[in-house]
N, C-alpha and C. Protein backbone atom coordinates (compact mmCIF):
# COMPACT_ATOMS: atom_id res chain seq x y z
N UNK A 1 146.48 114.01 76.31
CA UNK A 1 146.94 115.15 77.07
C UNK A 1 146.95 114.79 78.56
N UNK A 2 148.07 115.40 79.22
CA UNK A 2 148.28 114.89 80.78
C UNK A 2 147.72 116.02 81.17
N UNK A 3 146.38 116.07 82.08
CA UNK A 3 145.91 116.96 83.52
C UNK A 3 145.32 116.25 84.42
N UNK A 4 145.52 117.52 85.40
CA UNK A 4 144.76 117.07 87.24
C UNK A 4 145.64 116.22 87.38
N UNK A 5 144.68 114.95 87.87
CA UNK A 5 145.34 113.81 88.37
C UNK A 5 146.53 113.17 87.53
N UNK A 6 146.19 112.90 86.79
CA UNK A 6 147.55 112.26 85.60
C UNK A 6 148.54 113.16 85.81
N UNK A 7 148.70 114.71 85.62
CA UNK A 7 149.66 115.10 86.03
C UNK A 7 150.21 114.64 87.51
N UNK A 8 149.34 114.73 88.46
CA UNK A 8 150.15 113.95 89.70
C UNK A 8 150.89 113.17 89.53
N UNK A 9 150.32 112.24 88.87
CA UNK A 9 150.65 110.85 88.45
C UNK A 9 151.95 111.07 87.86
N UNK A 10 152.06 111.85 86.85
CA UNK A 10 153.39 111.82 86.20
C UNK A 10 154.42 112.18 87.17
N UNK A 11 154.24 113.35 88.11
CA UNK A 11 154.98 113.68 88.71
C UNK A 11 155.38 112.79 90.00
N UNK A 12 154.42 112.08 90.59
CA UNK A 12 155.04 110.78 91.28
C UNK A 12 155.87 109.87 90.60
N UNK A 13 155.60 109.40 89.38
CA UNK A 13 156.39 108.31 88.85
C UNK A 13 157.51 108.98 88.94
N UNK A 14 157.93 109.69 87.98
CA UNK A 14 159.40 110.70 87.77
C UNK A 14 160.00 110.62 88.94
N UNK A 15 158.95 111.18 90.09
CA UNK A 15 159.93 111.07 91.41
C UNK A 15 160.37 109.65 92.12
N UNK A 16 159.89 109.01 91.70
CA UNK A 16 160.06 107.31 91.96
C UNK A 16 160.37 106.53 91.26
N UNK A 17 160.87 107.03 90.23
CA UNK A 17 161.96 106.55 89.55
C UNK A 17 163.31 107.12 89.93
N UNK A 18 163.38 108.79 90.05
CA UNK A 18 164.49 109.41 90.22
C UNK A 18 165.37 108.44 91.21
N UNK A 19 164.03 108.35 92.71
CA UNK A 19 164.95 107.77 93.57
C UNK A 19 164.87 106.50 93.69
N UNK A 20 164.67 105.20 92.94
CA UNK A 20 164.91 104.07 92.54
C UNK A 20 166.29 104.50 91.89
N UNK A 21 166.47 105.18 90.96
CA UNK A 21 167.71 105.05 90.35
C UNK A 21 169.09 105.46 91.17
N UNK A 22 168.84 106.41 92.14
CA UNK A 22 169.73 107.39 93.59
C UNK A 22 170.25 105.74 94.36
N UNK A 23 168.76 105.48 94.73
CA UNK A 23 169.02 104.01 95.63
C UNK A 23 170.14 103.15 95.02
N UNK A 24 169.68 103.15 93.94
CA UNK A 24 170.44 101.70 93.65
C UNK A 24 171.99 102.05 93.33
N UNK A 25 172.10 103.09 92.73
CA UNK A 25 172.89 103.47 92.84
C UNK A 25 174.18 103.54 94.16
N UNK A 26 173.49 104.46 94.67
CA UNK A 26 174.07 103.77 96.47
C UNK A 26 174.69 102.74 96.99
N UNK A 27 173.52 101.92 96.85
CA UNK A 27 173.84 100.75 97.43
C UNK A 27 174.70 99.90 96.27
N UNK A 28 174.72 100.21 95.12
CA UNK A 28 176.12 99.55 94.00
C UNK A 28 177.12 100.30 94.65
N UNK A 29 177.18 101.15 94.90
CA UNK A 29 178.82 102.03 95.71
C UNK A 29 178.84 100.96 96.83
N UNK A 30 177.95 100.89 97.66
CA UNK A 30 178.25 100.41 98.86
C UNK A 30 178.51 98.83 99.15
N UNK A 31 178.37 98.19 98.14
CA UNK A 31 178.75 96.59 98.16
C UNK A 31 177.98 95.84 97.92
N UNK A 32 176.51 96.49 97.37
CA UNK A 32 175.43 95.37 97.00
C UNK A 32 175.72 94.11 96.72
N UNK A 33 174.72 92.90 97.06
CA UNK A 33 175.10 91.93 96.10
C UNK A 33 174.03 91.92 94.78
N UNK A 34 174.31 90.75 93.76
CA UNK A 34 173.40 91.26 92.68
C UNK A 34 172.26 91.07 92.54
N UNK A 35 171.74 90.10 93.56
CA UNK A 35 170.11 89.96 93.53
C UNK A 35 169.72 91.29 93.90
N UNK A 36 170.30 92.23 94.85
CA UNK A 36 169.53 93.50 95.37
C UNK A 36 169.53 94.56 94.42
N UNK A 37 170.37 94.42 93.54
CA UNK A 37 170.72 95.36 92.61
C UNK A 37 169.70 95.00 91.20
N UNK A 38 169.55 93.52 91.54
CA UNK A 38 168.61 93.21 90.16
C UNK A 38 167.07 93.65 90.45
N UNK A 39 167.13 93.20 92.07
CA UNK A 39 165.58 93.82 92.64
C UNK A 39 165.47 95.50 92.06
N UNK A 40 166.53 96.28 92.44
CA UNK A 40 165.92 97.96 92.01
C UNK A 40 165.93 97.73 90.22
N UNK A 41 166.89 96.80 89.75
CA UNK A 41 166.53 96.79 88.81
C UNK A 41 165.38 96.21 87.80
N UNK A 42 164.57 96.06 88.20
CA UNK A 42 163.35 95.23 87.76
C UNK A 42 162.29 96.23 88.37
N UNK A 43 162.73 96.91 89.57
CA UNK A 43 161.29 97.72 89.81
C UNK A 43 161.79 99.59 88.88
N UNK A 44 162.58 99.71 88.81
CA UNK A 44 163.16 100.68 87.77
C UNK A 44 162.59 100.79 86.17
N UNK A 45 162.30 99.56 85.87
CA UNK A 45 162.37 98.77 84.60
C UNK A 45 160.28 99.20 84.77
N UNK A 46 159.83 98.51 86.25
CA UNK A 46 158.48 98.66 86.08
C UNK A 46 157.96 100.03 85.62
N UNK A 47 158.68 100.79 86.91
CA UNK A 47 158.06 101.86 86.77
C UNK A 47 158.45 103.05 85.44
N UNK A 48 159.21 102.53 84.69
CA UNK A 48 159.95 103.37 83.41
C UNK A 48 158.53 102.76 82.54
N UNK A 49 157.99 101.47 82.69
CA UNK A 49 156.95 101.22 82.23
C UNK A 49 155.42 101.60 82.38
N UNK A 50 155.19 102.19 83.49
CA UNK A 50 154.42 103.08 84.13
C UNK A 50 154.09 104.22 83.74
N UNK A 51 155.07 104.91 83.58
CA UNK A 51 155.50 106.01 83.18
C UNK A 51 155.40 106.69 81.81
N UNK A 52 155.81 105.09 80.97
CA UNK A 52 155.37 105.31 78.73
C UNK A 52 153.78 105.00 79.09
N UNK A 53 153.36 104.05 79.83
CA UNK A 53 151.69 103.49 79.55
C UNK A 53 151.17 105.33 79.82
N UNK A 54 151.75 105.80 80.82
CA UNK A 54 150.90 107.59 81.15
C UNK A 54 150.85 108.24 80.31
N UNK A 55 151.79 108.41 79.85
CA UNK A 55 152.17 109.51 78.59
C UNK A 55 151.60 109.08 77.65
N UNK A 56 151.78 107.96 76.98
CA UNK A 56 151.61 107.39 75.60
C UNK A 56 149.62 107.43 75.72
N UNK A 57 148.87 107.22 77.10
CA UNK A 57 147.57 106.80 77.08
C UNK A 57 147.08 107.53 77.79
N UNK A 58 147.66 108.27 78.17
CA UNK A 58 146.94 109.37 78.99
C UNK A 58 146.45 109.12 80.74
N UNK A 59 146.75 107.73 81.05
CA UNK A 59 146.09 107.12 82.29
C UNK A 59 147.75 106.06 82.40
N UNK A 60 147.00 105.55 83.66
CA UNK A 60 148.15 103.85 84.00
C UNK A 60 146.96 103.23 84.84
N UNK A 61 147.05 101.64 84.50
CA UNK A 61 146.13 100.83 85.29
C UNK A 61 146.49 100.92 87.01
N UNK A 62 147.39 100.99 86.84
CA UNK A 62 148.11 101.05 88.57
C UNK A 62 148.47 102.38 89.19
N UNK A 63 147.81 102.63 90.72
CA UNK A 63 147.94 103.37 91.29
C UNK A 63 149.38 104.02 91.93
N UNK A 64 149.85 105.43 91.17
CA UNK A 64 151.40 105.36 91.39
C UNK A 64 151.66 105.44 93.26
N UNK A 65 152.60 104.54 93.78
CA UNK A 65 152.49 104.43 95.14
C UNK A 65 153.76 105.18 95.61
């Protein structure tokens, strides 16, 4: 079960993912090249991983930043 803090937690990730995904997005409109696009994509990828470890365990080893 997610409370208190973990709920924070959830609700930071969500929001830092939302705008990892806004960003990259963006900047694919705007002419990215593909290393920058692979960078949001790999930290997108982390934090979607962040995000199952919360839910699925109730905690994440890493502090959502």
């Amino acid at each position: 079960m997610i409370v208190g803090n973990n709920f924070h937690q959830l609700d930071d990730l969500v929001l830092q993912l939302k705008g990892l995904v806004l960003v990259r997005k963006f900047r694919e409109q705007g002419g990215a090249d593909t290393d920058e696009l692979t960078m949001y994509g790999e930290e997108i990828e982390r934090v979607r991983d962040r995000l199952a470890e919360l839910v699925q365990t109730g905690r994440t080893d890493r502090v959502a930043a």
